[in-house]
Protein backbone atom coordinates (compact mmCIF):
# COMPACT_ATOMS: atom_id res chain seq x y z
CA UNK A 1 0.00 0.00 0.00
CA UNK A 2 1.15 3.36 -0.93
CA UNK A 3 -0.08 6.95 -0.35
CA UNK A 4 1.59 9.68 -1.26
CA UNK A 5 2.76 12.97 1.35
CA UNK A 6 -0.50 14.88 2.54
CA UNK A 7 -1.01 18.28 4.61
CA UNK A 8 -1.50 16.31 7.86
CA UNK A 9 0.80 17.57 10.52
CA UNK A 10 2.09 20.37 8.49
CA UNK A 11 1.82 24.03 7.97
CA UNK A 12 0.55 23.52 4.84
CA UNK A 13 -3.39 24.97 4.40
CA UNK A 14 -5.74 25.30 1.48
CA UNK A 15 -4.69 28.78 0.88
CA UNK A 16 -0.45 28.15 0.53
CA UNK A 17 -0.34 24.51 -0.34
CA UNK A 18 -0.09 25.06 -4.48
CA UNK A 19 3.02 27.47 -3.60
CA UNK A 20 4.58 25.20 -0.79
CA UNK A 21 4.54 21.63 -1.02
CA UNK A 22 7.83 20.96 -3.45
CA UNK A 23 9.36 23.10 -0.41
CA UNK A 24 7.74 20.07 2.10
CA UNK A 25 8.44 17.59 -0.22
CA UNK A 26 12.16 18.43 -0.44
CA UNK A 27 12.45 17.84 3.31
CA UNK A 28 12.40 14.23 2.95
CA UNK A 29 15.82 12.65 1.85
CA UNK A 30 14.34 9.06 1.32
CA UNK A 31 11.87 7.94 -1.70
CA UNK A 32 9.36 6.05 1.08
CA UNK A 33 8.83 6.02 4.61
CA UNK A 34 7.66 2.63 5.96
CA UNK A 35 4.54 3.38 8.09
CA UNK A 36 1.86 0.72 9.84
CA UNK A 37 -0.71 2.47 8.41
CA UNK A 38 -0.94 5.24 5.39
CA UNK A 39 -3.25 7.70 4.76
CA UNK A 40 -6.62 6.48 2.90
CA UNK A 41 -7.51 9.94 2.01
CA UNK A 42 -5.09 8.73 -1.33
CA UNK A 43 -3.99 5.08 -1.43
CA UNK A 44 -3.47 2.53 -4.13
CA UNK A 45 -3.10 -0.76 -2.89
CA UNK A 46 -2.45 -4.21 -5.45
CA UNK A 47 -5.29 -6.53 -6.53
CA UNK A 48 -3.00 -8.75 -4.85
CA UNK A 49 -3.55 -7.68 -1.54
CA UNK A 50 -7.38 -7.24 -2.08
CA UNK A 51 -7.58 -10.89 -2.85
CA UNK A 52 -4.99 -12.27 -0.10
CA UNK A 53 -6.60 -10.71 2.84
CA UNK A 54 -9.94 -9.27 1.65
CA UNK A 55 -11.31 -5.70 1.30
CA UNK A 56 -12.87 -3.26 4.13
CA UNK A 57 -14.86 -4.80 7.18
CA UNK A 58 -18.02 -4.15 6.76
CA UNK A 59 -18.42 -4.06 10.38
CA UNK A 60 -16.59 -0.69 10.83
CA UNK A 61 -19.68 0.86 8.38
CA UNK A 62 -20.22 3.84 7.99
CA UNK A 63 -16.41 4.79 8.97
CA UNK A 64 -13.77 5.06 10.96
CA UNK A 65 -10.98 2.46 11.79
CA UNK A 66 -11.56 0.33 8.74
CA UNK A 67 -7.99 1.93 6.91
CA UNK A 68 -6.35 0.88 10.46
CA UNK A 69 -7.85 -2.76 9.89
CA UNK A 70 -6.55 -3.12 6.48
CA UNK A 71 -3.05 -1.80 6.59
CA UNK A 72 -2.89 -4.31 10.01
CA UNK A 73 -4.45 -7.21 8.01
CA UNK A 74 -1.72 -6.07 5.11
CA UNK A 75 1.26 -6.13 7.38
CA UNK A 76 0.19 -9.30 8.66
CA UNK A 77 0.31 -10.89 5.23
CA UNK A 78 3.42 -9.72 5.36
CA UNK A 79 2.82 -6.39 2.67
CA UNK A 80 4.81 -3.32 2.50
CA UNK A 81 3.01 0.19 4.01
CA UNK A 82 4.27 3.24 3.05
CA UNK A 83 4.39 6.67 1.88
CA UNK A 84 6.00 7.89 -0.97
CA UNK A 85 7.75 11.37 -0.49
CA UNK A 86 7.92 12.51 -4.23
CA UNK A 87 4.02 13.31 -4.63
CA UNK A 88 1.58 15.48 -2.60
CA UNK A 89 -2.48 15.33 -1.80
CA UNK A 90 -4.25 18.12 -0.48
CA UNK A 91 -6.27 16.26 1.72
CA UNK A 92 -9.58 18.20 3.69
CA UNK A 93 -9.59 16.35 6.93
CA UNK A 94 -13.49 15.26 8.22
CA UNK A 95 -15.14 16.76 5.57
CA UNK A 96 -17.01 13.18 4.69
CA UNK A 97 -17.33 12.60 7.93
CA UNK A 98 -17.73 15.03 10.68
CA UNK A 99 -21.95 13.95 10.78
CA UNK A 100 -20.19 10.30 12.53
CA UNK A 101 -21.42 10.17 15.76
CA UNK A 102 -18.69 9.81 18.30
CA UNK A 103 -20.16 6.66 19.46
CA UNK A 104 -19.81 4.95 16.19
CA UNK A 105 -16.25 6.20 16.48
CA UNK A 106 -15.65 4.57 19.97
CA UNK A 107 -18.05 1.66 18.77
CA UNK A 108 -15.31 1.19 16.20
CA UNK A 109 -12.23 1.85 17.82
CA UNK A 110 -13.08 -0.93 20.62
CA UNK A 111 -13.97 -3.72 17.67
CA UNK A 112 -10.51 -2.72 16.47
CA UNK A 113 -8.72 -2.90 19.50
CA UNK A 114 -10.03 -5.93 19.97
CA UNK A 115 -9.64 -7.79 16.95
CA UNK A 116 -6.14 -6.11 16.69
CA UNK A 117 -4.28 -6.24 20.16
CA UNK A 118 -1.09 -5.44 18.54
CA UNK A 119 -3.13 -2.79 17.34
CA UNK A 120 -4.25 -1.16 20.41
CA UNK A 121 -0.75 -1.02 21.45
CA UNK A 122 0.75 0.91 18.46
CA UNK A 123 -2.02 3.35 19.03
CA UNK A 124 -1.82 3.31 22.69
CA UNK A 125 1.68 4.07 22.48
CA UNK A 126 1.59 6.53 19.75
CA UNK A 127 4.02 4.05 17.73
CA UNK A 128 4.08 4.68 13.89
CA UNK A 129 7.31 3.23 12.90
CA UNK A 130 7.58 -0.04 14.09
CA UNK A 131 10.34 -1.44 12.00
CA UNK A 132 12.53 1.39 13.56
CA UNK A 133 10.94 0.01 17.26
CA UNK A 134 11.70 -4.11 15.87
CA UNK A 135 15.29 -3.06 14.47
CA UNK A 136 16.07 -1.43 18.31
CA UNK A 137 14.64 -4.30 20.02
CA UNK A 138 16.46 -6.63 17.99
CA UNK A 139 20.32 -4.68 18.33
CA UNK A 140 19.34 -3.89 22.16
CA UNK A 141 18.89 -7.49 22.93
CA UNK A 142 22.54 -8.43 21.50
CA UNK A 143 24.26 -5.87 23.18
C-alpha cells in the first residue's frame, strides 16, 4: 500500500499549499517512509492484496478504523506500508465525515482494538514506525 505525502501535521493549508509543497516535499531525503498504516484519504493498494486478505470490514460501516484494519491485516500478510515522499495530496480532513457520531467512532475503535491487540498497542503508544521500534529491540537485545 502506498499513499503519497498529505497536509496532515504540516503548515501547509488550502490557501499556501499550491506554492509550498515541493518546499515540504524536499524535506524528505528518502523515496518512502515505511509506516503501519498510510493515509486512505489517497492510497493505491495491489489486486494482490485485495484478494490475499480481503477488502474493508463491513463491520466498521459507515467509517472510521476500517484503513487501520486493512493496513494491520496487510502487514500481517506480510505487505509493504508506506508513503511515498515525491508526490503530494491536499487532503480536507473530516469533511465526509464530521456527521459520525462519536459513538460509532468509539463503537469502532473498541472492535478494532479488539480484533487487533497489537493494534491497540501501536495506538496506545503513539508508535508509527515499528520497524525502527523491531530493528532497536532486535540490536538492544545483543548488546
Amino acid at each position: 500500500m502506498l499513499s503519497p505525502r498529505n497536509n496532515a501535521k504540516s503548515k501547509l493549508k488550502m490557501n499556501n499549499y499550491l506554492d509550498n509543497y515541493k518546499q515540504f516535499l524536499s524535506k524528505f531525503k528518502t523515496q518512502l517512509k515505511y509506516v503501519v498504516t498510510p493515509s486512505f484519504c489517497c492510497v493505491i493498494v495491489k489486486k494482490e492484496v485485495i484478494e490475499k486478505i480481503g477488502g474493508f470490514d463491513e463491520a466498521y460501516s459507515p467509517a472510521f478504523w476500517e484503513d487501520n484494519d486493512l493496513s494491520l491485516r496487510a502487514m500481517y500478510a506480510g505487505y509493504t506500508l508506506a508513503y511515498t515522499n515525491s508526490a503530494f495530496i491536499f487532503h480536507n480532513h473530516s469533511t465526509t465525515s464530521k456527521d459520525v457520531l462519536d459513538d460509532i467512532k468509539k463503537r469502532n475503535q473498541e472492535y478494532f482494538f479488539n480484533k487487533h491487540p497489537l493494534g491497540r498497542w501501536i495506538w496506545e503508544h503513539k508508535r508509527t514506525n515499528l520497524l525502527k521500534d523491531i530493528k532497536k529491540y532486535i540490536i538492544e537485545s545483543f548488546e
